[in-house]
N, C-alpha and C. Protein backbone atom coordinates (compact mmCIF):
# COMPACT_ATOMS: atom_id res chain seq x y z
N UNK A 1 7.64 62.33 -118.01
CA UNK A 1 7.92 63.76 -117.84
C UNK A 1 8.57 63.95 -116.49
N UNK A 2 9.55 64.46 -116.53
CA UNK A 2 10.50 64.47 -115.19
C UNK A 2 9.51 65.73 -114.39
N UNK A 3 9.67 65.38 -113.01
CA UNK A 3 8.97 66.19 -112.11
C UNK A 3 9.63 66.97 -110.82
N UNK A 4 10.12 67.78 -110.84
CA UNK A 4 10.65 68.79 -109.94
C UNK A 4 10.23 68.60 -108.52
N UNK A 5 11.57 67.82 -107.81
CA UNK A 5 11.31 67.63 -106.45
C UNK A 5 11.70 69.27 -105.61
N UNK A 6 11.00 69.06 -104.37
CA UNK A 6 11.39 70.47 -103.44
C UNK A 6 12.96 69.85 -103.45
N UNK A 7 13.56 71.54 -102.93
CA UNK A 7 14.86 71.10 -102.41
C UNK A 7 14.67 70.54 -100.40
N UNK A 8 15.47 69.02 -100.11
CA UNK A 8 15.16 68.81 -98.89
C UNK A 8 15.74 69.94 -97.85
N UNK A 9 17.35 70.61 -98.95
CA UNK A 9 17.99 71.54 -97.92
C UNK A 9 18.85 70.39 -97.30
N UNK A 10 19.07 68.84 -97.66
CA UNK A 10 20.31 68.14 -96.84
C UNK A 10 21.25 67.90 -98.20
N UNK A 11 22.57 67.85 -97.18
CA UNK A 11 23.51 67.73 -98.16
C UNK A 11 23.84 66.48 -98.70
N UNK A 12 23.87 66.65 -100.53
CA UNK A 12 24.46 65.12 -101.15
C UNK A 12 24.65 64.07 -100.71
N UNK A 13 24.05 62.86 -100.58
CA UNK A 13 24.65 62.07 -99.88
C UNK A 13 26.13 61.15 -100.84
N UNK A 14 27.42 60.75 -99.74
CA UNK A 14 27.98 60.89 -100.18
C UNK A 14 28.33 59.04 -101.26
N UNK A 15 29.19 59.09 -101.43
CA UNK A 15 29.70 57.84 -102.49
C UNK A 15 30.33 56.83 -101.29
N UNK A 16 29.44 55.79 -101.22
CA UNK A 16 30.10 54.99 -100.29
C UNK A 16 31.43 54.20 -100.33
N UNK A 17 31.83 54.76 -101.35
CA UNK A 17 33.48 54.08 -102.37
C UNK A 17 34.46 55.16 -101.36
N UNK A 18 34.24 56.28 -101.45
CA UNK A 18 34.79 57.41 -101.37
C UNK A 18 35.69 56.95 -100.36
N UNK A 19 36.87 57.69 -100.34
CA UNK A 19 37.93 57.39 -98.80
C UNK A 19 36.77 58.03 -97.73
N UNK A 20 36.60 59.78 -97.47
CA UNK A 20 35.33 59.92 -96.70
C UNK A 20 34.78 59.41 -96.12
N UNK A 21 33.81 58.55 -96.92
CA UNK A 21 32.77 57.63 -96.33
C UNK A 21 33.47 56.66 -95.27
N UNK A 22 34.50 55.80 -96.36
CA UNK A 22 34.80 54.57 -95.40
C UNK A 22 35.11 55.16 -94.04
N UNK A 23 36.13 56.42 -94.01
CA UNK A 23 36.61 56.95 -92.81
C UNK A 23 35.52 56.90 -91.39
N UNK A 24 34.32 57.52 -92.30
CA UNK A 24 33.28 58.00 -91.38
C UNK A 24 32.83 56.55 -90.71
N UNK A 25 32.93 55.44 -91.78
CA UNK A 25 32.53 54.40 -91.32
C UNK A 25 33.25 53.73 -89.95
N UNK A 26 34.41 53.56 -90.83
CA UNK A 26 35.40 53.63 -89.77
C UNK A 26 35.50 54.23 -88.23
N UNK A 27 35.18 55.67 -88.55
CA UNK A 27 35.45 56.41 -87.16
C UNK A 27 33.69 55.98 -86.32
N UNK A 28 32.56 55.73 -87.04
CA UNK A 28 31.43 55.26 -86.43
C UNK A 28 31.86 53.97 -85.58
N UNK A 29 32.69 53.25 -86.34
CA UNK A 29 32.59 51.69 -85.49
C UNK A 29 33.49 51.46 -84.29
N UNK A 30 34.62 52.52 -84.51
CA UNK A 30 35.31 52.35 -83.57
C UNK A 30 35.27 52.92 -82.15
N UNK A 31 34.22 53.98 -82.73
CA UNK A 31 33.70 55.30 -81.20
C UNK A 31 32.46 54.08 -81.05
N UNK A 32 31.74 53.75 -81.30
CA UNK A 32 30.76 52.61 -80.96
C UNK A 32 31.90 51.37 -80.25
N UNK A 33 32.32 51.02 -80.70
CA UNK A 33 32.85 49.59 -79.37
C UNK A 33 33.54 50.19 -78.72
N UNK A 34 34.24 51.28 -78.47
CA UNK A 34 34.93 51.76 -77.28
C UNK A 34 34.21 52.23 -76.12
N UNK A 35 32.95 52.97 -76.63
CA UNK A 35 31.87 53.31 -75.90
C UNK A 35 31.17 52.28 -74.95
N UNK A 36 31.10 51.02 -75.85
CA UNK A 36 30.44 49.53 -75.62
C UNK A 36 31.34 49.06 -74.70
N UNK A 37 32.82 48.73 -74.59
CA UNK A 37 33.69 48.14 -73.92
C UNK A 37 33.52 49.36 -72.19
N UNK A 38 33.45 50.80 -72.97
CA UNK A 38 33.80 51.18 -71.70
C UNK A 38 32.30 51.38 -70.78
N UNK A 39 31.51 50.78 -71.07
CA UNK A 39 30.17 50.60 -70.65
C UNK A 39 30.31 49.52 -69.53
N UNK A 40 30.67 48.08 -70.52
CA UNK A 40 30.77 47.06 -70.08
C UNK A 40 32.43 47.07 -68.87
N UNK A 41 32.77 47.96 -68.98
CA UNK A 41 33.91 48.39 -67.33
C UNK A 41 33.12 48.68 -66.80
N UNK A 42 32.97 50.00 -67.23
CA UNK A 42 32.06 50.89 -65.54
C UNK A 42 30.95 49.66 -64.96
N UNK A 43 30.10 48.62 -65.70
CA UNK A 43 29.55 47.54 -65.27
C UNK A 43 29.58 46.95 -64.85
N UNK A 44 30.93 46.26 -64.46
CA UNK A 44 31.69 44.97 -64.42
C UNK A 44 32.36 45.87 -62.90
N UNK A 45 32.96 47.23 -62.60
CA UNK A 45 33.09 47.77 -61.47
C UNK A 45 32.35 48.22 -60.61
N UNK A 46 31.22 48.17 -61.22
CA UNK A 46 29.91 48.68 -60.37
C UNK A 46 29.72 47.43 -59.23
N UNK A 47 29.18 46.27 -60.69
CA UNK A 47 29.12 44.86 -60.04
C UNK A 47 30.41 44.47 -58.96
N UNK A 48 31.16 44.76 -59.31
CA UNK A 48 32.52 44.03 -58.13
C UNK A 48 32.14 44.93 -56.55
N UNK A 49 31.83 46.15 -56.83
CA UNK A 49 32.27 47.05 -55.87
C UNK A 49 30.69 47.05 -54.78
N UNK A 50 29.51 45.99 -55.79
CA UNK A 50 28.18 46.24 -55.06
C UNK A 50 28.36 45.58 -53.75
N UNK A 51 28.28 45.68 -52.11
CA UNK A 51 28.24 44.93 -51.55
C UNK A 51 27.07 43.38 -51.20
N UNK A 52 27.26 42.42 -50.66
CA UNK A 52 26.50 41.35 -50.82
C UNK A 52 25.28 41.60 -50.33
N UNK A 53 25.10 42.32 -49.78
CA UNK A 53 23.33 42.33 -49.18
C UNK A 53 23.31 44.27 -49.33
N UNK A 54 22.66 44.92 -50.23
CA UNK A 54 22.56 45.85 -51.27
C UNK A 54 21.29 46.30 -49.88
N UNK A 55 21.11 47.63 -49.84
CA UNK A 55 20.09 48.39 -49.98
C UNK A 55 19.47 49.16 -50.82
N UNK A 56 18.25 49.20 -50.83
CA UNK A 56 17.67 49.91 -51.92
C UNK A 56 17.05 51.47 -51.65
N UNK A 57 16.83 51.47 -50.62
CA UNK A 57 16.29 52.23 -49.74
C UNK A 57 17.09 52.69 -48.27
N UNK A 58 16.75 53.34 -47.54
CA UNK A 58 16.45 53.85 -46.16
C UNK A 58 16.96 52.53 -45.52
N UNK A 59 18.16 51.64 -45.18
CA UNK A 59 18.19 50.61 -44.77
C UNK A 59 18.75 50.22 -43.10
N UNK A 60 18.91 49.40 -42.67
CA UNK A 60 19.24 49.28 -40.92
C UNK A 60 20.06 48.02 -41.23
N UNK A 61 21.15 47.92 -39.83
CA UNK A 61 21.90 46.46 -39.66
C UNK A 61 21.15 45.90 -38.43
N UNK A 62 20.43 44.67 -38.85
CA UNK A 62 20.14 44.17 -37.54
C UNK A 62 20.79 42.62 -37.65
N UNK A 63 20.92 42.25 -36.29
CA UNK A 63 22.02 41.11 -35.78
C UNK A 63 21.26 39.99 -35.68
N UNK A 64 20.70 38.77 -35.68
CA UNK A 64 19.75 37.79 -35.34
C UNK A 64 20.30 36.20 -35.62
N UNK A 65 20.05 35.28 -34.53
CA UNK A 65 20.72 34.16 -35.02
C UNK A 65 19.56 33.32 -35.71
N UNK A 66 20.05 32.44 -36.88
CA UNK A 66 19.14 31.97 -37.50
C UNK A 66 19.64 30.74 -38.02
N UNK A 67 19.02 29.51 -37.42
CA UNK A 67 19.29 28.41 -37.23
C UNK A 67 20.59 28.21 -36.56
N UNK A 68 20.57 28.66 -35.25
CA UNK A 68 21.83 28.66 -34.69
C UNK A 68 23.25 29.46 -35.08
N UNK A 69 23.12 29.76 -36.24
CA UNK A 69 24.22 30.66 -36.89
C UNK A 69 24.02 32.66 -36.64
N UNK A 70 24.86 32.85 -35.81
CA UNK A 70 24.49 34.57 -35.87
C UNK A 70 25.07 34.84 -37.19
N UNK A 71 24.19 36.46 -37.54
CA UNK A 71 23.63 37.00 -38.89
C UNK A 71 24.00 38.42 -38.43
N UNK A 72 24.67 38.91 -38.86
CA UNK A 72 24.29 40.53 -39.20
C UNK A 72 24.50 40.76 -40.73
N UNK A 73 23.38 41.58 -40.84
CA UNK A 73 22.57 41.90 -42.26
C UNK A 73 22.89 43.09 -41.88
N UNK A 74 22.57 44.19 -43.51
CA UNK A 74 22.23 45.43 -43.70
C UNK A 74 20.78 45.41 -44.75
N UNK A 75 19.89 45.41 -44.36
CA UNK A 75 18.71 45.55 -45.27
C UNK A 75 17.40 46.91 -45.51
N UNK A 76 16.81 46.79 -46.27
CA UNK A 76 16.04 47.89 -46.46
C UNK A 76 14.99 47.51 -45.67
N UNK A 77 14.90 48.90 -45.10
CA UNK A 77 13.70 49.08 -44.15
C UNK A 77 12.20 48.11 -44.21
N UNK A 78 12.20 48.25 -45.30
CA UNK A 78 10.96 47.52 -45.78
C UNK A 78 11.42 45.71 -46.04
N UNK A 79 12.24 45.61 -46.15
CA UNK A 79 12.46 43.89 -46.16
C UNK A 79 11.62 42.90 -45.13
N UNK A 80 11.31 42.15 -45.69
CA UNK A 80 10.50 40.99 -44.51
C UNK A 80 11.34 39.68 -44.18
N UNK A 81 11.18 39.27 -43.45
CA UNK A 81 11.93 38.30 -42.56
C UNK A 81 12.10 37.32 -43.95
N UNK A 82 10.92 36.92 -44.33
CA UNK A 82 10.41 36.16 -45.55
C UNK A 82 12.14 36.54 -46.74
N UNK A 83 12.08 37.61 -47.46
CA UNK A 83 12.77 37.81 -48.22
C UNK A 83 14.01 38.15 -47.67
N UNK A 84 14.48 38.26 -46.79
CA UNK A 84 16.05 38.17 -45.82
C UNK A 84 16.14 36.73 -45.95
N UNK A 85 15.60 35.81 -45.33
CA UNK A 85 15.61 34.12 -45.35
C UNK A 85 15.83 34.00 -46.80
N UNK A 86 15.41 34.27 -48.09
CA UNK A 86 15.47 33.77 -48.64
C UNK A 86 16.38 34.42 -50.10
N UNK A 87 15.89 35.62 -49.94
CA UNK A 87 17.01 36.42 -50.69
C UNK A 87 18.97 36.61 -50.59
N UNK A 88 18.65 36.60 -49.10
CA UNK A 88 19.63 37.53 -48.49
C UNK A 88 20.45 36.26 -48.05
N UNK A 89 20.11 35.01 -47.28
CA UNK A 89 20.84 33.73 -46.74
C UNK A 89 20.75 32.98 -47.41
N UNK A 90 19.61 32.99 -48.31
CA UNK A 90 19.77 31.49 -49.15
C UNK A 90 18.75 30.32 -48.78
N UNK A 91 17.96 30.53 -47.76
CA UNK A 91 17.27 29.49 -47.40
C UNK A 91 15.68 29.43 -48.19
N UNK A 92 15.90 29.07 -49.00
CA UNK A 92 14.85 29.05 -49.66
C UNK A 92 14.01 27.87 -49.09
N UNK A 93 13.87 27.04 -48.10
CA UNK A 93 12.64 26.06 -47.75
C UNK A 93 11.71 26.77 -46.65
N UNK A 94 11.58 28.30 -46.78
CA UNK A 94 11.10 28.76 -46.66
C UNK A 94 9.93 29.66 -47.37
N UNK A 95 8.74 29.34 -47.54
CA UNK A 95 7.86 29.25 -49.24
C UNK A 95 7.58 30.77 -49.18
N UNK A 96 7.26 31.33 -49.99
CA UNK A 96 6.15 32.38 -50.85
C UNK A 96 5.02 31.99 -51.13
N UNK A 97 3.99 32.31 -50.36
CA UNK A 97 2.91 31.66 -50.85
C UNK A 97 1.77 32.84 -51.51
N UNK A 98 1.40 33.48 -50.55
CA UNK A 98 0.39 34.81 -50.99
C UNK A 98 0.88 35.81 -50.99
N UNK A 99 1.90 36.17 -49.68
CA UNK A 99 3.04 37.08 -49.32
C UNK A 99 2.40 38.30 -48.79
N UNK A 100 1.02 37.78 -47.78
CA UNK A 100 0.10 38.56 -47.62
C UNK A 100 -0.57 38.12 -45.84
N UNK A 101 0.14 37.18 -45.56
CA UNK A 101 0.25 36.47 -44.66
C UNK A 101 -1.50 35.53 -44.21
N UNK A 102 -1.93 35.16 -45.42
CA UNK A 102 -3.12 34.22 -45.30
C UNK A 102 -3.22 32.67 -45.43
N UNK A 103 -1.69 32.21 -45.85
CA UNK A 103 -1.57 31.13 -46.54
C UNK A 103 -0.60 30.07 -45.32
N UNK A 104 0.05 31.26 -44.91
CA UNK A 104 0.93 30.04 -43.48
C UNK A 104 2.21 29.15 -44.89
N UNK A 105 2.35 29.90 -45.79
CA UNK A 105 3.13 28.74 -46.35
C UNK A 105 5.01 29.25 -45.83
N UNK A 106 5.09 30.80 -45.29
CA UNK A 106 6.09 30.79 -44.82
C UNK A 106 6.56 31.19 -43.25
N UNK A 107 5.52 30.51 -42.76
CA UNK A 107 5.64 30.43 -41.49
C UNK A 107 7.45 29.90 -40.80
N UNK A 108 7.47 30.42 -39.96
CA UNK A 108 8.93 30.07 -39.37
C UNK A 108 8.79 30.34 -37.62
N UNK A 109 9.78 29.99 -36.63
CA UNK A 109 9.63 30.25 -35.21
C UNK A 109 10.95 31.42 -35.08
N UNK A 110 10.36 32.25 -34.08
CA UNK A 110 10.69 33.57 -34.13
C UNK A 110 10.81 33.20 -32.08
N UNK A 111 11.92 33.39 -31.68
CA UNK A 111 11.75 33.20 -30.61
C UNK A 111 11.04 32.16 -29.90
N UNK A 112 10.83 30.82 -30.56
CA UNK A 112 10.03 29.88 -30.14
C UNK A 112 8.94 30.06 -30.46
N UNK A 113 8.41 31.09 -30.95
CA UNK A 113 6.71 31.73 -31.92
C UNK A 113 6.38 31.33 -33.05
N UNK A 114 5.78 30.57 -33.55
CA UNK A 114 5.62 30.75 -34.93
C UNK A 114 5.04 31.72 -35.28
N UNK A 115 5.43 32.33 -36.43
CA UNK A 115 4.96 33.55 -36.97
C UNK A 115 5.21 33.33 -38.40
N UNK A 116 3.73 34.72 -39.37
CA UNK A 116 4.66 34.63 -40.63
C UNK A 116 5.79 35.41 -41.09
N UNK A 117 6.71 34.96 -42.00
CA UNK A 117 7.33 35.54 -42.25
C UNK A 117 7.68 36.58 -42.94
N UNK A 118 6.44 36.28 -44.03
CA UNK A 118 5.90 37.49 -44.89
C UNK A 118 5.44 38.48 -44.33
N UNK A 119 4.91 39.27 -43.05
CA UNK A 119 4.21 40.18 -42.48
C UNK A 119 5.58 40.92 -41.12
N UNK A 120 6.52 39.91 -40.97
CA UNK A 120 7.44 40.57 -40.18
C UNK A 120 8.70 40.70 -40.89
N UNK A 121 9.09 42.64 -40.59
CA UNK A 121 10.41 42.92 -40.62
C UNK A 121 11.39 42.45 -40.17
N UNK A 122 12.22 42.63 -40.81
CA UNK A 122 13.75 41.69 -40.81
C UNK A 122 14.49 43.07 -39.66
N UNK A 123 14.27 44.24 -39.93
CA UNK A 123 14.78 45.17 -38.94
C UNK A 123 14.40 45.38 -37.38
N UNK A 124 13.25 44.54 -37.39
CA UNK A 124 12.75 44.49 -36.42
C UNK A 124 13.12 43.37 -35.32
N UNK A 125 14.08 42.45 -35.46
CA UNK A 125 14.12 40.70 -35.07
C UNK A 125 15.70 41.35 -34.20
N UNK A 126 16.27 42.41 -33.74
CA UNK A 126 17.37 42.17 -33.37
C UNK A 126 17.59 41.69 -32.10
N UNK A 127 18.70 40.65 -32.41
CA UNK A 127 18.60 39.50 -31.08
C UNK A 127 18.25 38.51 -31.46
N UNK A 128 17.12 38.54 -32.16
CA UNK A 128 16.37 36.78 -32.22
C UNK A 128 16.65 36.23 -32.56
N UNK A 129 16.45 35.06 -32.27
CA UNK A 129 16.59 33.66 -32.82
C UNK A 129 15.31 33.22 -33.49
N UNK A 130 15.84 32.92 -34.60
CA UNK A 130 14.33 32.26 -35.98
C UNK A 130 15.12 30.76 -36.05
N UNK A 131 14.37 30.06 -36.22
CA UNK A 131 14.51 28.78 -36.89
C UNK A 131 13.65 28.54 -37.92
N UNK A 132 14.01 28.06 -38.95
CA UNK A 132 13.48 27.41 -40.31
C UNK A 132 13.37 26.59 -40.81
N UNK A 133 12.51 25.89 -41.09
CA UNK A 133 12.89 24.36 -41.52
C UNK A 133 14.03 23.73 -41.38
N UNK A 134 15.00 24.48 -42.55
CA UNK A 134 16.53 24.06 -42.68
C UNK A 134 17.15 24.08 -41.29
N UNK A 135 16.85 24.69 -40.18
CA UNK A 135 17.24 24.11 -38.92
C UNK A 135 16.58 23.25 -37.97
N UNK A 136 15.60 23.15 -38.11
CA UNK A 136 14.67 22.37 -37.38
C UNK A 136 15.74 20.74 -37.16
N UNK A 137 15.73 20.24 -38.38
CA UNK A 137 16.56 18.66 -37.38
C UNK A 137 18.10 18.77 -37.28
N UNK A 138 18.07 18.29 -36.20
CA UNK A 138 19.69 17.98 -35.15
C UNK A 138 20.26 16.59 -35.65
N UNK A 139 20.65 16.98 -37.11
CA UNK A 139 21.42 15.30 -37.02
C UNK A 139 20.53 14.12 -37.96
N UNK A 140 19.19 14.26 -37.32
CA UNK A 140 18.53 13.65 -38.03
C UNK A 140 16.88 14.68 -37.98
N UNK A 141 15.98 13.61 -38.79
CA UNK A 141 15.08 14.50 -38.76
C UNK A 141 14.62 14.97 -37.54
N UNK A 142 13.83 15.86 -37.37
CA UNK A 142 12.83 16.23 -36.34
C UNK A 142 11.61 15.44 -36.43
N UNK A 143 11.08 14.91 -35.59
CA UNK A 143 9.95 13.83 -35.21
C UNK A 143 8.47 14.53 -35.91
N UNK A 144 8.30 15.45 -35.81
CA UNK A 144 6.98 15.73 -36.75
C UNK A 144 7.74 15.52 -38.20
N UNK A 145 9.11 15.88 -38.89
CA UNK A 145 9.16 15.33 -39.82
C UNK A 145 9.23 13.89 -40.44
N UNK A 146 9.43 13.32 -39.53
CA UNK A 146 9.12 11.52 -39.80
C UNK A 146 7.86 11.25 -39.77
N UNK A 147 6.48 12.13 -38.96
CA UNK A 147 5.47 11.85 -38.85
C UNK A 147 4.85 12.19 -40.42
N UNK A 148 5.15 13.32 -40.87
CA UNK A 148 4.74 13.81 -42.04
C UNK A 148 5.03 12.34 -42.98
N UNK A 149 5.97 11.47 -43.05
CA UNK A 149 6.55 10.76 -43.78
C UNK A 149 5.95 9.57 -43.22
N UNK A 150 5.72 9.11 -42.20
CA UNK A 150 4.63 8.16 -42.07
C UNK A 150 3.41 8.46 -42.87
N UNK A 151 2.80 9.70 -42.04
CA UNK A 151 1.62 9.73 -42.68
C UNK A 151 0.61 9.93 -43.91
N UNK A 152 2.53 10.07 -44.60
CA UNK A 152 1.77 10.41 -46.41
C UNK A 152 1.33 11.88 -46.39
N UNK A 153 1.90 13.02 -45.01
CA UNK A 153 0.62 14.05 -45.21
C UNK A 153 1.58 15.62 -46.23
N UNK A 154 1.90 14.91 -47.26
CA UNK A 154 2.10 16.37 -48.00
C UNK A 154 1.65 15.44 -49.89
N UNK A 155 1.56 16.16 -50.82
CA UNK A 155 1.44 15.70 -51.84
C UNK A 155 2.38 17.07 -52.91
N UNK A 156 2.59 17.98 -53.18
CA UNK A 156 2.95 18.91 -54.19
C UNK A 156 4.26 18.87 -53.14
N UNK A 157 3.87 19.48 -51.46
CA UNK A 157 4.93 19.75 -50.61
C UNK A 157 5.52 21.39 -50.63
N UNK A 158 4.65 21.69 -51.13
CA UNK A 158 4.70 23.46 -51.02
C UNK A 158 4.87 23.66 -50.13
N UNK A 159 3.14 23.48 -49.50
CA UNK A 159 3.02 24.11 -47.94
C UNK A 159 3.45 23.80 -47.01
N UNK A 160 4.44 22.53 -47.42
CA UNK A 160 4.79 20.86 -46.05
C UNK A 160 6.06 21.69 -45.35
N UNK A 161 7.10 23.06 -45.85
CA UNK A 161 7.63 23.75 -44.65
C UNK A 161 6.76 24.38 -43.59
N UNK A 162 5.73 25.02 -44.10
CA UNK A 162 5.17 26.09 -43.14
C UNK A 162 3.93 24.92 -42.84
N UNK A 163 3.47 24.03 -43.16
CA UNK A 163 2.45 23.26 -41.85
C UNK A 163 3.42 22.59 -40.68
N UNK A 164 5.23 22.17 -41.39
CA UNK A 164 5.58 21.67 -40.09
C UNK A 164 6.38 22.48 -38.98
N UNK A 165 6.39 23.28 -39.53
CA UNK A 165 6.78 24.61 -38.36
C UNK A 165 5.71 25.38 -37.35
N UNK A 166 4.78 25.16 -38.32
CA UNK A 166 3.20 25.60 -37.49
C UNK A 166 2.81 24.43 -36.48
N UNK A 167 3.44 23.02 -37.47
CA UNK A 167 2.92 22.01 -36.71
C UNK A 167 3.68 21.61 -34.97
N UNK A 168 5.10 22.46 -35.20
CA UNK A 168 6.14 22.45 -34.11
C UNK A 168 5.32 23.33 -33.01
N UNK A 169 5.18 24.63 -33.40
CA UNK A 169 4.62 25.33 -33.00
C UNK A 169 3.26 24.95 -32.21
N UNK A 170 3.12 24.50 -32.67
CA UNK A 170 1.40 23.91 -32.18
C UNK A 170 1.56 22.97 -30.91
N UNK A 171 2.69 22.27 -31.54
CA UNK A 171 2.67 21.04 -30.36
C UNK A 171 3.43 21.78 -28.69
N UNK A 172 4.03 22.75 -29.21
CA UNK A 172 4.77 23.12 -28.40
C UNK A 172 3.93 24.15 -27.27
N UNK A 173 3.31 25.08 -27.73
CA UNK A 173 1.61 25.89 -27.21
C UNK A 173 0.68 24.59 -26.59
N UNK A 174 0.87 23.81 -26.88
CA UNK A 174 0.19 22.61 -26.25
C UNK A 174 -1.40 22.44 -26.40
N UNK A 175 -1.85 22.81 -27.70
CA UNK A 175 -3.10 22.81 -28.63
C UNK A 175 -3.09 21.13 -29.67
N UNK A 176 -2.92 20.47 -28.49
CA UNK A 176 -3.29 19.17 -29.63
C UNK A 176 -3.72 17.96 -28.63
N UNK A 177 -4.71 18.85 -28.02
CA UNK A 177 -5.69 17.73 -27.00
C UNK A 177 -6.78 16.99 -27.76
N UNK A 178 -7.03 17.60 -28.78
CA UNK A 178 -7.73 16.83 -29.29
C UNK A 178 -7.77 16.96 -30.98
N UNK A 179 -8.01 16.06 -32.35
CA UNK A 179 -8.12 16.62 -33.60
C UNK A 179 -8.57 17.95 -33.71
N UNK A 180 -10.06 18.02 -33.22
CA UNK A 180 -10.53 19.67 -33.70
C UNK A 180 -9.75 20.54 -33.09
N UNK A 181 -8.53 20.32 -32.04
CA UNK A 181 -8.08 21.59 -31.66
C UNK A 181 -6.94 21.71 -32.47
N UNK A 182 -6.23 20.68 -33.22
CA UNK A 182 -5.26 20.99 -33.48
C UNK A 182 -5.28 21.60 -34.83
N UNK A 183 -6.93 21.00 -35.49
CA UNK A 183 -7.64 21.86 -36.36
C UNK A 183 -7.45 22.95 -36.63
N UNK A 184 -8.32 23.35 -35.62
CA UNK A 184 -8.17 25.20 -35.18
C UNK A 184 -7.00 25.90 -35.47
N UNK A 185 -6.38 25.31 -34.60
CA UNK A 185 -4.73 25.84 -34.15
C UNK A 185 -4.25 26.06 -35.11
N UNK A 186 -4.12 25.27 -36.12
CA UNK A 186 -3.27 24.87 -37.72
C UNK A 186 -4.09 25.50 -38.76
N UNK A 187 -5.35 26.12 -38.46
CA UNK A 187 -6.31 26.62 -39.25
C UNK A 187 -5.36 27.37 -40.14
N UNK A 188 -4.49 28.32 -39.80
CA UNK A 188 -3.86 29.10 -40.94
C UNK A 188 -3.07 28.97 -41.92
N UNK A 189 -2.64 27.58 -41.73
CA UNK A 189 -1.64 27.22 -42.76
C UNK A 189 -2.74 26.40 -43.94
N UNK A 190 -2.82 26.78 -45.42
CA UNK A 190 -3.42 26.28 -46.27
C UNK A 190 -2.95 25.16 -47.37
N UNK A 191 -3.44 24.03 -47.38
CA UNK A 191 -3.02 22.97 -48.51
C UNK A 191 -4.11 22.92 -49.63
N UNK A 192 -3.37 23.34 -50.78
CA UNK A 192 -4.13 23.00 -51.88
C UNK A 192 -4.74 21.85 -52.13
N UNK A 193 -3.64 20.91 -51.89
CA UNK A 193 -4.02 19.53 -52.01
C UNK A 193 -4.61 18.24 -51.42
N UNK A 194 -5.19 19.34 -50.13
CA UNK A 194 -6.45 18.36 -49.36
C UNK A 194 -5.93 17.87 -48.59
N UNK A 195 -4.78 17.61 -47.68
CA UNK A 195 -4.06 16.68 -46.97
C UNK A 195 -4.19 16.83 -45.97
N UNK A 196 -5.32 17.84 -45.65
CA UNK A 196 -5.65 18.15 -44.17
C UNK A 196 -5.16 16.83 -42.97
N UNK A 197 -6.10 15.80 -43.21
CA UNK A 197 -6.91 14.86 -42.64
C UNK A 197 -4.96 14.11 -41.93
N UNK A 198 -4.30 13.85 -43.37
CA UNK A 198 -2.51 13.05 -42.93
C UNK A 198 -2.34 14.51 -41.88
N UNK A 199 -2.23 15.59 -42.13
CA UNK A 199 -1.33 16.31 -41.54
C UNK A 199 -1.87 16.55 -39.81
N UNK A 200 -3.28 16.56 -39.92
CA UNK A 200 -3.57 16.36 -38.50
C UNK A 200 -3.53 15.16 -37.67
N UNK A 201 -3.38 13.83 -38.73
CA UNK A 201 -2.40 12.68 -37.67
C UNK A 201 -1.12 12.86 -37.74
N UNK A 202 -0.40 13.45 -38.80
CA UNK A 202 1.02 13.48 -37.99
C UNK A 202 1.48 14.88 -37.02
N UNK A 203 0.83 15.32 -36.80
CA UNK A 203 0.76 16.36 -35.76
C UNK A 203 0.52 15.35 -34.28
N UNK A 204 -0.95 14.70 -34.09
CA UNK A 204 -1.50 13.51 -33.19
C UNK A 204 -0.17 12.80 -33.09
N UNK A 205 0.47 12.16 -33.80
CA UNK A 205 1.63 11.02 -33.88
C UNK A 205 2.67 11.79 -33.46
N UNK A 206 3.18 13.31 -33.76
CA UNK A 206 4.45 13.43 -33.01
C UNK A 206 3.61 14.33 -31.54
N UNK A 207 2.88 14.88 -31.36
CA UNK A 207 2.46 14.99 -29.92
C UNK A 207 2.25 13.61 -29.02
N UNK A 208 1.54 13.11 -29.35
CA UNK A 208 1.89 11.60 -28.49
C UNK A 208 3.07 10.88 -28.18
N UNK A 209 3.73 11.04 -28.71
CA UNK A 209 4.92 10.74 -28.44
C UNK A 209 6.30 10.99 -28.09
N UNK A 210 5.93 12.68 -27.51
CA UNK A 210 6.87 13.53 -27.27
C UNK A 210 6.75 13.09 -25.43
């Protein structure tokens, strides 16, 4: 028994044979990729026209030499030394570790300081000189890095930038009169992998012999 639908109130749909239809089809596909192409311009000019170091925010130019090379940046206020090094130059042997500054894994020297890098602004350094791992050896390695390599003292090698920058640091403050001080001293930089014991003789091995 046939059963009396409501009227929906939309119109016929039409015969997909019909010239009509195809037209409509037609005029759908072609306002769709023109739309698509001119998407993918305004995209492609956005991208060309972004400059290389972008602000996101409220941003400052500060000037700083870093590993001997002067730097002027434009960065957001909020940027950390940490993510300028590594975002912004490229030097990534500079780690992420907690990014909270408990871990010492991206420790770097800031004026001859070690400091972390995660807890200091990049707007804040104008003038300075940072060194980073990637500058630390002249030619050849730097002598706590041969010590590290005597002494077997990294295993994953995460933390092995920021203990030997801490470890520069250390020797240089002149805190390595004895193991437990250099203990202490180095207390902030953390190894997952137990290597305490190598990393405080090759700390001993390049202080002695400086």
């Amino acid at each position: 028994m046939p059963v009396d639908l409501p009227d929906s109130g939309a119109p016929p749909a039409q015969d997909s044979s019909s010239p009509s239809s195809a037209l409509s089809r037609r005029t759908f596909i072609a306002t769709t990729g023109v739309t698509a192409a001119g998407a993918v311009t305004a995209s492609s000019l956005l991208a060309t026209s972004t400059p290389a170091v972008a602000t996101e925010g409220p941003g400052g130019t500060v000037s700083l030499t870093v590993n001997a090379v002067r730097r002027t940046v434009t960065v957001d206020n909020r940027t950390s030394l940490l993510d300028l090094l590594r975002e912004h130059l490229g030097l990534t042997g500079t780690k992420k570790g907690c990014d909270a500054g408990a871990c010492g894994a991206c420790t770097v020297l800031v004026d001859g300081r070690r400091v972390n890098a995660c807890l200091t602004l990049a707007v804040r350094l104008e003038g300075a000189e940072v060194t980073t791992i990637e500058g630390l050896a002249e030619g050849e390695l730097h002598p706590l890095q041969k010590a590290f390599i005597d002494q077997d003292a990294f295993q994953c090698g995460f933390c092995t930038p920021g203990q030997i920058m801490s470890g520069v640091g250390c020797i240089r403050e002149g805190r390595t009169r004895s193991a437990e001080e250099i203990r202490e001293w180095m207390s902030g930089n953390l190894c997952r992998c137990g290597c305490y014991v190598k990393i405080v003789r090759a700390v001993e091995q390049t202080a002695g012999g400086r």
